[in-house]
PDB file of N, CA and C in Angstrom:
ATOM      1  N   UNK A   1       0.845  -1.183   0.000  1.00  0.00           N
ATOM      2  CA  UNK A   1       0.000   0.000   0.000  1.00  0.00           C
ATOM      3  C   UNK A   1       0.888   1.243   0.000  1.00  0.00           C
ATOM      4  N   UNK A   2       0.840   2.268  -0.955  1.00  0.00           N
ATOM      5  CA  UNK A   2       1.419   3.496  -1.051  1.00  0.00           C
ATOM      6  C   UNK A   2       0.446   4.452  -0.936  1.00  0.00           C
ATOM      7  N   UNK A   3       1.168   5.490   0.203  1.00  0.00           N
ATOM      8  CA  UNK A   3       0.793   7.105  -0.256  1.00  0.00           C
ATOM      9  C   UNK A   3       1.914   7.978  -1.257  1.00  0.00           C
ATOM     10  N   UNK A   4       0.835   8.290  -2.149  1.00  0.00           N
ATOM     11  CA  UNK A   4       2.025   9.261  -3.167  1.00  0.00           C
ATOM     12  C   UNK A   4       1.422  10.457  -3.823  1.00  0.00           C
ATOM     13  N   UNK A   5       2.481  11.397  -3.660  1.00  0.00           N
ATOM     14  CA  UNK A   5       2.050  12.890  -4.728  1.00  0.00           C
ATOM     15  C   UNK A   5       2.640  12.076  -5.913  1.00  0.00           C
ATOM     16  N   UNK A   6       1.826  12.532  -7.012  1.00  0.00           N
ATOM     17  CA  UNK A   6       1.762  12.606  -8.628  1.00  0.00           C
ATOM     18  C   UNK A   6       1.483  14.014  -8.924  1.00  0.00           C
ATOM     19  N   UNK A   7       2.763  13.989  -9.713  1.00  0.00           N
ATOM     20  CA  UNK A   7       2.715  15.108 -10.842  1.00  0.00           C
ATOM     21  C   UNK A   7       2.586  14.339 -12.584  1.00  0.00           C
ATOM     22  N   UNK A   8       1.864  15.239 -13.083  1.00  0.00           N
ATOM     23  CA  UNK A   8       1.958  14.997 -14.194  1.00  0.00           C
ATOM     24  C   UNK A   8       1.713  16.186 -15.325  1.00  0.00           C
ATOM     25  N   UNK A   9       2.069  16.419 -15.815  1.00  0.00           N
ATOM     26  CA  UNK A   9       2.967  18.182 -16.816  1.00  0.00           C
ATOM     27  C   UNK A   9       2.428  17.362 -18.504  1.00  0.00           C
ATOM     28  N   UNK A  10       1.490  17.838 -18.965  1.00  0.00           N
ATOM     29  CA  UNK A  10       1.243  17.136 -20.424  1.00  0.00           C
ATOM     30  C   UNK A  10       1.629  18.293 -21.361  1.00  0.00           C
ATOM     31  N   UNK A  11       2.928  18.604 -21.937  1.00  0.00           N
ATOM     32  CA  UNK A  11       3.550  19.478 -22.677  1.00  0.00           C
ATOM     33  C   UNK A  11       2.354  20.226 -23.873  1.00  0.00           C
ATOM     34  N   UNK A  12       2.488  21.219 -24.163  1.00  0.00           N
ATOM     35  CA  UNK A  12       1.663  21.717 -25.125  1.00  0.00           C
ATOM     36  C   UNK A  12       0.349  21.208 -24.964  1.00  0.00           C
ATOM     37  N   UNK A  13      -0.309  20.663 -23.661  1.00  0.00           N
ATOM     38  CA  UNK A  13      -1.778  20.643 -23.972  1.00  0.00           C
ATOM     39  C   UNK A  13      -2.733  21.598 -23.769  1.00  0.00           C
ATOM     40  N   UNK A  14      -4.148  21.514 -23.766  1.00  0.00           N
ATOM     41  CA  UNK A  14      -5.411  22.640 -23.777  1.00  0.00           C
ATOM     42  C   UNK A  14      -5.863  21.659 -22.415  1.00  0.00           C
ATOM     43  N   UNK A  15      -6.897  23.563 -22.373  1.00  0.00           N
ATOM     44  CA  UNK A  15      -7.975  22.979 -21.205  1.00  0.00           C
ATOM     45  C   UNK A  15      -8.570  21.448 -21.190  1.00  0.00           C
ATOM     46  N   UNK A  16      -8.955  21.119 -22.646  1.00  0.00           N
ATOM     47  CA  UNK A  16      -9.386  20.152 -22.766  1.00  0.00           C
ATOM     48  C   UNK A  16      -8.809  18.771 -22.365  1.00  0.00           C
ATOM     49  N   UNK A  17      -7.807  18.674 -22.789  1.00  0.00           N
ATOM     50  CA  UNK A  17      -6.599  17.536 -22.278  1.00  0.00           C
ATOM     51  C   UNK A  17      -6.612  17.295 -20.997  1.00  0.00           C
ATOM     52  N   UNK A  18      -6.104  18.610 -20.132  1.00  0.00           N
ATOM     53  CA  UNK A  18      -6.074  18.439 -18.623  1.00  0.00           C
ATOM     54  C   UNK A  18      -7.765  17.750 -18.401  1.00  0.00           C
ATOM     55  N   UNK A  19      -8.808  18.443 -18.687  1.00  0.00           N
ATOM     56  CA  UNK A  19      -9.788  17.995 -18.169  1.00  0.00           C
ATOM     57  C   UNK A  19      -9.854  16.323 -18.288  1.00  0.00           C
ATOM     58  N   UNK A  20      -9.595  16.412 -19.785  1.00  0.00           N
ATOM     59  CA  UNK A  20      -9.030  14.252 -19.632  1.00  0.00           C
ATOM     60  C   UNK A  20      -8.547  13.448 -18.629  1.00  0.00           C
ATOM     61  N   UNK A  21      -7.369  14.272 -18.636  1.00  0.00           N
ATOM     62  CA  UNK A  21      -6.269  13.736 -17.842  1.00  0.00           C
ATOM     63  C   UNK A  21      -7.009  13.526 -16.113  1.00  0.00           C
ATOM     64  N   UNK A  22      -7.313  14.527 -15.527  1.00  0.00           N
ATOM     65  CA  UNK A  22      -8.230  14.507 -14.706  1.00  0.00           C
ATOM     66  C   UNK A  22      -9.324  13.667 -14.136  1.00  0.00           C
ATOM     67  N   UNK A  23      -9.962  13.720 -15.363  1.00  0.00           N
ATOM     68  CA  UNK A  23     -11.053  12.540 -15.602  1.00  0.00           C
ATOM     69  C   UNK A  23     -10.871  11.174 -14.983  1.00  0.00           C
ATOM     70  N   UNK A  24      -9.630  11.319 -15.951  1.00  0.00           N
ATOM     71  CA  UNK A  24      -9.036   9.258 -16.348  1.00  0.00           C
ATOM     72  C   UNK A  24      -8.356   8.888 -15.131  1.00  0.00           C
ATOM     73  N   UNK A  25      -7.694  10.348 -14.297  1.00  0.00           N
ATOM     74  CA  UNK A  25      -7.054   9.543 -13.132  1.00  0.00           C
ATOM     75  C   UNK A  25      -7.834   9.878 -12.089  1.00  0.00           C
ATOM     76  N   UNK A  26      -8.839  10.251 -11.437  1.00  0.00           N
ATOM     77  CA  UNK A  26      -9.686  10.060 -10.951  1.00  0.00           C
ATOM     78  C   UNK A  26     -10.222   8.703 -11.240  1.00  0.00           C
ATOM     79  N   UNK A  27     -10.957   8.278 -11.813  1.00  0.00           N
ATOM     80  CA  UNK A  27     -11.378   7.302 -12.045  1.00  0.00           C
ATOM     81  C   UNK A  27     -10.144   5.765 -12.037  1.00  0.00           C
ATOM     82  N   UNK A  28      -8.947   6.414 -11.760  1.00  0.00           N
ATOM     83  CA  UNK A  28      -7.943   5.160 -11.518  1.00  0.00           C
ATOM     84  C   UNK A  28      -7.335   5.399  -9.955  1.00  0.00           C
ATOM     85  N   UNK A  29      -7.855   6.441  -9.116  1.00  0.00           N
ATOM     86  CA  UNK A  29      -7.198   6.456  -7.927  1.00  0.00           C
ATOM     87  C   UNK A  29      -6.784   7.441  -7.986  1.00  0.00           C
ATOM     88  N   UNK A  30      -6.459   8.779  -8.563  1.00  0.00           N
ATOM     89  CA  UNK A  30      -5.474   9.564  -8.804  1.00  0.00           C
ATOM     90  C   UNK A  30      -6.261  10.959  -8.211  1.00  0.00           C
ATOM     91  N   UNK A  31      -6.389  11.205  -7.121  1.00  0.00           N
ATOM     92  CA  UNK A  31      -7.275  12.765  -6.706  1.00  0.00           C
ATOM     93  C   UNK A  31      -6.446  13.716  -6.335  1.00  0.00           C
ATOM     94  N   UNK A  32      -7.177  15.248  -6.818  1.00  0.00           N
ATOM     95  CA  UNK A  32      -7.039  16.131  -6.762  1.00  0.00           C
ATOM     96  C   UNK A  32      -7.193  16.962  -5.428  1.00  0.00           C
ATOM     97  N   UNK A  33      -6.930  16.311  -3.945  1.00  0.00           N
ATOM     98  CA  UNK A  33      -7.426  16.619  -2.898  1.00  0.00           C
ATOM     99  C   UNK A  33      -6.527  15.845  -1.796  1.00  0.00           C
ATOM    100  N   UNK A  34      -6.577  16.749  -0.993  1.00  0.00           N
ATOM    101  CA  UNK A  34      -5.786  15.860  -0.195  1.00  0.00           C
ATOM    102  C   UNK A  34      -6.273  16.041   1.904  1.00  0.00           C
ATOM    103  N   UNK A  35      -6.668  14.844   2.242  1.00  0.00           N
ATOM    104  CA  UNK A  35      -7.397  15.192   3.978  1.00  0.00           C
ATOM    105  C   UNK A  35      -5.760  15.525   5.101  1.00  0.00           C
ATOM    106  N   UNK A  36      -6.091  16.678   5.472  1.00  0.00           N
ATOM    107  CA  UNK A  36      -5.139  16.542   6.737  1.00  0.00           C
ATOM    108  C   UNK A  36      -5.788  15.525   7.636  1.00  0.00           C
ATOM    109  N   UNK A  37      -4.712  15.674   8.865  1.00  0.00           N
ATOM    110  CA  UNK A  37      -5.221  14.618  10.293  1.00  0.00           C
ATOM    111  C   UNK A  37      -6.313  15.010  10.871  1.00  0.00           C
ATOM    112  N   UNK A  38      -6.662  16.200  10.916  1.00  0.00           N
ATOM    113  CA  UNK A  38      -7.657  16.668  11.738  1.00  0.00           C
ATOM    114  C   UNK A  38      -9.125  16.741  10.449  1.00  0.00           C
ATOM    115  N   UNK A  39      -8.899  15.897   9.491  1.00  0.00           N
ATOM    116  CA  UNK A  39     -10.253  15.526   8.541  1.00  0.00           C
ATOM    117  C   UNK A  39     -10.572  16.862   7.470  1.00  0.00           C
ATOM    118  N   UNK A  40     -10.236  17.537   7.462  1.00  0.00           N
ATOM    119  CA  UNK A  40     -10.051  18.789   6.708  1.00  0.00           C
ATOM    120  C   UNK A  40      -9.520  18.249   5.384  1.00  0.00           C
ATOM    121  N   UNK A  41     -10.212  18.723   4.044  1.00  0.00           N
ATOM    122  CA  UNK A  41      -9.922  18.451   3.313  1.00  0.00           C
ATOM    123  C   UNK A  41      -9.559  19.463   2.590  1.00  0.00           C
ATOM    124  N   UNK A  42      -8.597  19.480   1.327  1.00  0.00           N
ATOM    125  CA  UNK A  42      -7.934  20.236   0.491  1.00  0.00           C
ATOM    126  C   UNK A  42      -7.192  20.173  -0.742  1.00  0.00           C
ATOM    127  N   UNK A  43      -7.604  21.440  -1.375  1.00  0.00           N
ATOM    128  CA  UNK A  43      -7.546  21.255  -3.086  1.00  0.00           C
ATOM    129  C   UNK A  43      -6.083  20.929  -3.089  1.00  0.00           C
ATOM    130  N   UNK A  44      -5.387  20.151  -4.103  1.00  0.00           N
ATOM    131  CA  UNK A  44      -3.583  20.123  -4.251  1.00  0.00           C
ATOM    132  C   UNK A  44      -3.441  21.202  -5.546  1.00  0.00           C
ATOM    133  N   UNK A  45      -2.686  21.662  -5.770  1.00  0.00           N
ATOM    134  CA  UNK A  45      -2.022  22.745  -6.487  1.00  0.00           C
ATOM    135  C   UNK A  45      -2.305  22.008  -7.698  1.00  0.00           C
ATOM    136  N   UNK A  46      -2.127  22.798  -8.781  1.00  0.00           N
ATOM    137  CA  UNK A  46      -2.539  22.153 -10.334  1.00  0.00           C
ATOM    138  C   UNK A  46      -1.483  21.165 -10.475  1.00  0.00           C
ATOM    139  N   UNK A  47      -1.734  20.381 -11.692  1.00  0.00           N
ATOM    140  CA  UNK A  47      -1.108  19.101 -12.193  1.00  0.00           C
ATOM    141  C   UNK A  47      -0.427  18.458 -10.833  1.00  0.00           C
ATOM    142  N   UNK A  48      -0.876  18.211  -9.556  1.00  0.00           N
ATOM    143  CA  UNK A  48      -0.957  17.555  -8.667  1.00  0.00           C
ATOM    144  C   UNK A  48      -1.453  16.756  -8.389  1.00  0.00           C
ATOM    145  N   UNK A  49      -1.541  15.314  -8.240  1.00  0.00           N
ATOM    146  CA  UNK A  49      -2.324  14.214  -7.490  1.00  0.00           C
ATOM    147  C   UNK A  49      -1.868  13.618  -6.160  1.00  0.00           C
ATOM    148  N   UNK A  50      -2.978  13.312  -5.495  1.00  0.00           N
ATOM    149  CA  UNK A  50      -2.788  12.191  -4.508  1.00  0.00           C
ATOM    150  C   UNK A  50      -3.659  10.758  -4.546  1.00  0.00           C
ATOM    151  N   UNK A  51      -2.754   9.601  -4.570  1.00  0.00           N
ATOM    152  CA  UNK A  51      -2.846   8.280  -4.261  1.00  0.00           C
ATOM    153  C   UNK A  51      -2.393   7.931  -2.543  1.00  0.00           C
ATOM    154  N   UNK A  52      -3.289   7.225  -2.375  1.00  0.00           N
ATOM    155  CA  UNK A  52      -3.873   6.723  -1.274  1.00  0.00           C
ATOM    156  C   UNK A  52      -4.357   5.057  -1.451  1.00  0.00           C
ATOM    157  N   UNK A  53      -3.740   4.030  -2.348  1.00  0.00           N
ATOM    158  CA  UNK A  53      -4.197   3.054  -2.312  1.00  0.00           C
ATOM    159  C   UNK A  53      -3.743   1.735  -2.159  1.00  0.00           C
ATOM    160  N   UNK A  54      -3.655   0.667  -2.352  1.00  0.00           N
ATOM    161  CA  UNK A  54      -3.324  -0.884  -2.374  1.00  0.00           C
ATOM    162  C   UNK A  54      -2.447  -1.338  -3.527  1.00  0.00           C
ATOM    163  N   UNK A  55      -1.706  -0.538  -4.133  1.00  0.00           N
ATOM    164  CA  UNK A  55      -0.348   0.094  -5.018  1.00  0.00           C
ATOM    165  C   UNK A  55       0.829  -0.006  -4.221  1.00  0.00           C
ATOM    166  N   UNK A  56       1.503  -0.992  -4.975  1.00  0.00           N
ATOM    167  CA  UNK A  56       2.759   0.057  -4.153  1.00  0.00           C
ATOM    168  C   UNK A  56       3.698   0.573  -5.126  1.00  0.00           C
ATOM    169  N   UNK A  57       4.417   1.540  -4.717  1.00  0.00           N
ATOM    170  CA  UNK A  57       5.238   2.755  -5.399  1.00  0.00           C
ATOM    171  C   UNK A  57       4.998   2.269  -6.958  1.00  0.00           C
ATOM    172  N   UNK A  58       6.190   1.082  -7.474  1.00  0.00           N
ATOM    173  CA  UNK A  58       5.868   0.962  -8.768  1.00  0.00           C
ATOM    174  C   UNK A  58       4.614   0.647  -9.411  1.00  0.00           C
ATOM    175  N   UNK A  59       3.881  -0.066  -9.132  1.00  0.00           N
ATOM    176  CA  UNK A  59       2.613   0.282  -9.445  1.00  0.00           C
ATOM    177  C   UNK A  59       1.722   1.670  -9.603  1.00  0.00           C
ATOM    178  N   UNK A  60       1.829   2.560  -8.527  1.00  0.00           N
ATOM    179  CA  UNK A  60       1.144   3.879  -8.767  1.00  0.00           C
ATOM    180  C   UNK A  60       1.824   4.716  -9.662  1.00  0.00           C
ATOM    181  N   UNK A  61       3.470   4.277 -10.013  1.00  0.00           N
ATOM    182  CA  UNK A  61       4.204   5.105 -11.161  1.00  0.00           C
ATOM    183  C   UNK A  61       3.474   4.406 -12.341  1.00  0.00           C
ATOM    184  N   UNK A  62       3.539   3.278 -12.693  1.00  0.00           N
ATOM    185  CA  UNK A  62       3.536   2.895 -13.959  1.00  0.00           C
ATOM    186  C   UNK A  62       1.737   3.122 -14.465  1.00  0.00           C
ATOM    187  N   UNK A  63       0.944   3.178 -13.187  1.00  0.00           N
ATOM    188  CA  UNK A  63      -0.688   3.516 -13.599  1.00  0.00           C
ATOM    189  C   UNK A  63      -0.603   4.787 -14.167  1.00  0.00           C
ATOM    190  N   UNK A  64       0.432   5.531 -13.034  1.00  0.00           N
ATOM    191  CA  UNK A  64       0.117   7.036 -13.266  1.00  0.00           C
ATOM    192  C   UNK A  64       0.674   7.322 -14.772  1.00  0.00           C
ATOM    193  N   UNK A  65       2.118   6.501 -15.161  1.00  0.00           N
ATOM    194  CA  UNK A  65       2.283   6.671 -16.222  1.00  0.00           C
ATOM    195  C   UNK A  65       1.330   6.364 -17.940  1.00  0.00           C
ATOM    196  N   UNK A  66       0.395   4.966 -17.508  1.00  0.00           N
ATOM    197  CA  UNK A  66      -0.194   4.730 -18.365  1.00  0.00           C
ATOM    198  C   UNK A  66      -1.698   5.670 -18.238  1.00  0.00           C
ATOM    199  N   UNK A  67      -2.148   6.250 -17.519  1.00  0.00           N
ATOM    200  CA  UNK A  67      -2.613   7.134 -17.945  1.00  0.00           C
ATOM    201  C   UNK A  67      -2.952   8.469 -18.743  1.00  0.00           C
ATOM    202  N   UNK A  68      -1.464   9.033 -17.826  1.00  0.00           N
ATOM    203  CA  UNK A  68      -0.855   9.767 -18.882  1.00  0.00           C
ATOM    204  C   UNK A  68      -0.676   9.661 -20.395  1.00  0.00           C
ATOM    205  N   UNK A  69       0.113   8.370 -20.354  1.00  0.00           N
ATOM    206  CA  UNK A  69       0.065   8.739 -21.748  1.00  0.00           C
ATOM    207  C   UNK A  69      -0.950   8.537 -22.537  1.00  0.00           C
ATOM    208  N   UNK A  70      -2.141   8.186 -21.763  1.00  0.00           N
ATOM    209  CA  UNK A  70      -3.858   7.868 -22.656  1.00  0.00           C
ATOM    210  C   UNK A  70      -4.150   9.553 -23.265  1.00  0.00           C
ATOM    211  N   UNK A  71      -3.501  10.012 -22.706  1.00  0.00           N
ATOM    212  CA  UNK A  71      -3.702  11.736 -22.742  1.00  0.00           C
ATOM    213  C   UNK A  71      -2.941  12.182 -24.072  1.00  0.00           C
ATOM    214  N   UNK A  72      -1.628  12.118 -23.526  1.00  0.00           N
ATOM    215  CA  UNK A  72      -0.426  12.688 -24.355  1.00  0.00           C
ATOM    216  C   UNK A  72       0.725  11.598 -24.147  1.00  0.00           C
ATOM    217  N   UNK A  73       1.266  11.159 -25.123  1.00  0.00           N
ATOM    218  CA  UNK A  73       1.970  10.366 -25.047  1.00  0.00           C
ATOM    219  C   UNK A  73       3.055  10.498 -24.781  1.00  0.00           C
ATOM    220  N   UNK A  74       3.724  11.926 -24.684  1.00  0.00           N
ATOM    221  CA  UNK A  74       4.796  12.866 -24.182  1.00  0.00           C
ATOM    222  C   UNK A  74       4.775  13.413 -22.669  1.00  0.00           C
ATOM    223  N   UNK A  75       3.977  13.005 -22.211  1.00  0.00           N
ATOM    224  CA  UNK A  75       3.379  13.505 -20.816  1.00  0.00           C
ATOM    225  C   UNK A  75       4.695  13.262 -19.896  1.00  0.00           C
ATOM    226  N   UNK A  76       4.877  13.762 -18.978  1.00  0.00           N
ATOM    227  CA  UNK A  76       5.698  13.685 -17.740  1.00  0.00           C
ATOM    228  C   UNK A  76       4.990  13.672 -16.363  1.00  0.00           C
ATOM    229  N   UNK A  77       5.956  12.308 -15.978  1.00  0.00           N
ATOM    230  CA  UNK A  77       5.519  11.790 -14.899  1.00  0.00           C
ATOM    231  C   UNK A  77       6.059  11.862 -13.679  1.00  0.00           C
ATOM    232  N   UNK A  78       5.937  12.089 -12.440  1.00  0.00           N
ATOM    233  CA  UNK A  78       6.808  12.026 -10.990  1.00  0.00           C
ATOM    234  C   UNK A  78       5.714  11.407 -10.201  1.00  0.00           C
ATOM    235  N   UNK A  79       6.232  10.249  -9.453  1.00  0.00           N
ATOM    236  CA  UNK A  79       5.738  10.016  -8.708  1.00  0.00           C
ATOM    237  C   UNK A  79       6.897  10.294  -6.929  1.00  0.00           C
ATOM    238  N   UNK A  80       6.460  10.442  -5.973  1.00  0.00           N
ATOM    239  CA  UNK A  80       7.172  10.375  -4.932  1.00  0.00           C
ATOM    240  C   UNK A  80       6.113  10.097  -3.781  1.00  0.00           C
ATOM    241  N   UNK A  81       6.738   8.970  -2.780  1.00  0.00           N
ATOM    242  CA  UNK A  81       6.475   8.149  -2.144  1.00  0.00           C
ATOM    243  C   UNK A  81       6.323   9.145  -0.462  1.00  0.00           C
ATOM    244  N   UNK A  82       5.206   9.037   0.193  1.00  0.00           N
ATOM    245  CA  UNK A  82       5.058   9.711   1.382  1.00  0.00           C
ATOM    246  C   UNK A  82       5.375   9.327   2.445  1.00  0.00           C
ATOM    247  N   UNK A  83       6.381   9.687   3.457  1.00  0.00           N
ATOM    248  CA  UNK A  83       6.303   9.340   4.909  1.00  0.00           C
ATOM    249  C   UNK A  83       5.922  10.351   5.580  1.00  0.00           C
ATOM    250  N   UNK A  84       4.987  11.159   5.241  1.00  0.00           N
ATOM    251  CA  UNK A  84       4.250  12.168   5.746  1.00  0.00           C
ATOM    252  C   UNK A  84       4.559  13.437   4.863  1.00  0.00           C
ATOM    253  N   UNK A  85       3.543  14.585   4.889  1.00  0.00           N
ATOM    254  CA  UNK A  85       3.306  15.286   4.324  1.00  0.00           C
ATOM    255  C   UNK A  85       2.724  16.586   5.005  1.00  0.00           C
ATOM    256  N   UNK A  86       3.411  17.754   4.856  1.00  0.00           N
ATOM    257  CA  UNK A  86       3.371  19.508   4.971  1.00  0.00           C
ATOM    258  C   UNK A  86       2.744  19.882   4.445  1.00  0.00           C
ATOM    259  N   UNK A  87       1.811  20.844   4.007  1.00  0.00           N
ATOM    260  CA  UNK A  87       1.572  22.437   3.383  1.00  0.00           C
ATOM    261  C   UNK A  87       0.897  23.081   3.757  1.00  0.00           C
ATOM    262  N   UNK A  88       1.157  24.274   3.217  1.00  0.00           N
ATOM    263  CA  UNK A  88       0.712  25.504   3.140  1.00  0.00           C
ATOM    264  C   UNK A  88      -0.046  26.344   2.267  1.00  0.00           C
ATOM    265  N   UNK A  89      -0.904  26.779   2.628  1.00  0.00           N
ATOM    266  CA  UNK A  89      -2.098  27.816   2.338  1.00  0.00           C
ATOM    267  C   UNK A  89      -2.945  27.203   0.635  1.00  0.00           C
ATOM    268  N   UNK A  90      -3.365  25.868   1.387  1.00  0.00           N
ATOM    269  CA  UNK A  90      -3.840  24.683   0.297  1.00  0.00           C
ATOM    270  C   UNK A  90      -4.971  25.721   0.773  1.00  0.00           C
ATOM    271  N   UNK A  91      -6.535  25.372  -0.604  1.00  0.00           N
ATOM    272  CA  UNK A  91      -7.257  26.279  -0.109  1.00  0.00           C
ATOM    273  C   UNK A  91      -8.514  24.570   0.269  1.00  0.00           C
ATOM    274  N   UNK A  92      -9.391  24.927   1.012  1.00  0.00           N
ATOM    275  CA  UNK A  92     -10.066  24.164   1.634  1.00  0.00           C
ATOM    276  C   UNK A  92     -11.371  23.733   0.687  1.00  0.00           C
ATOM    277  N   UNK A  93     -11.890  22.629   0.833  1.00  0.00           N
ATOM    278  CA  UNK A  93     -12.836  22.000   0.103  1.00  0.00           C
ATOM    279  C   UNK A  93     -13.971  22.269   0.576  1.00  0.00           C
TER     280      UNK A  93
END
C-alpha cells in the first residue's frame, strides 16, 4: 500500500486535455485533494495528485504513467512516495 504525490505536466496541452487527464485519473485512484489529520480536506495545487491506495510505489508510477500517456503520449511523470506530508495555504474544500 502506497501514499504518493503525482505530478503529471502534459507538454503543449489545452484545457481540454487536462480535463481528460483529470477525468481518467480520478477514475484510476489519482485525486485532486488531499485530507489533513484533523479531517479537513484540500484542493492540491494544479497538475498535482494524490494516491492513497493498495499500489505500491511501482505500481502507482507505472498507472500514473499509463494514464498519462492515454492523454499525451509525451506527458511527464513524478511520482514520490510519502512518509508524511506539509503544506501551506492549500485552499479548503
Amino acid at each position: 500500500m502506497a501514499r504518493c504525490t503525482v505530478r503529471v505536466e502534459l507538454p503543449n496541452a489545452d484545457y481540454d486535455d487536462y480535463q481528460n487527464l483529470h477525468e481518467r485519473m480520478s477514475h484510476n485512484g489519482f485525486h485532486k485533494y488531499i485530507k489533513s489529520n484533523d479531517g479537513i480536506w484540500y484542493s492540491l495545487p494544479n497538475a498535482e495528485y494524490n494516491y492513497d491506495g493498495n499500489l505500491d510505489l511501482e505500481g502507482v508510477f507505472q498507472s500514473a504513467i499509463n494514464v498519462a500517456k492515454s492523454v499525451r503520449v509525451n506527458a511527464k511523470v513524478l511520482v514520490t512516495e510519502s512518509a508524511g506530508r506539509l503544506w501551506y495555504n492549500l485552499d479548503k474544500i
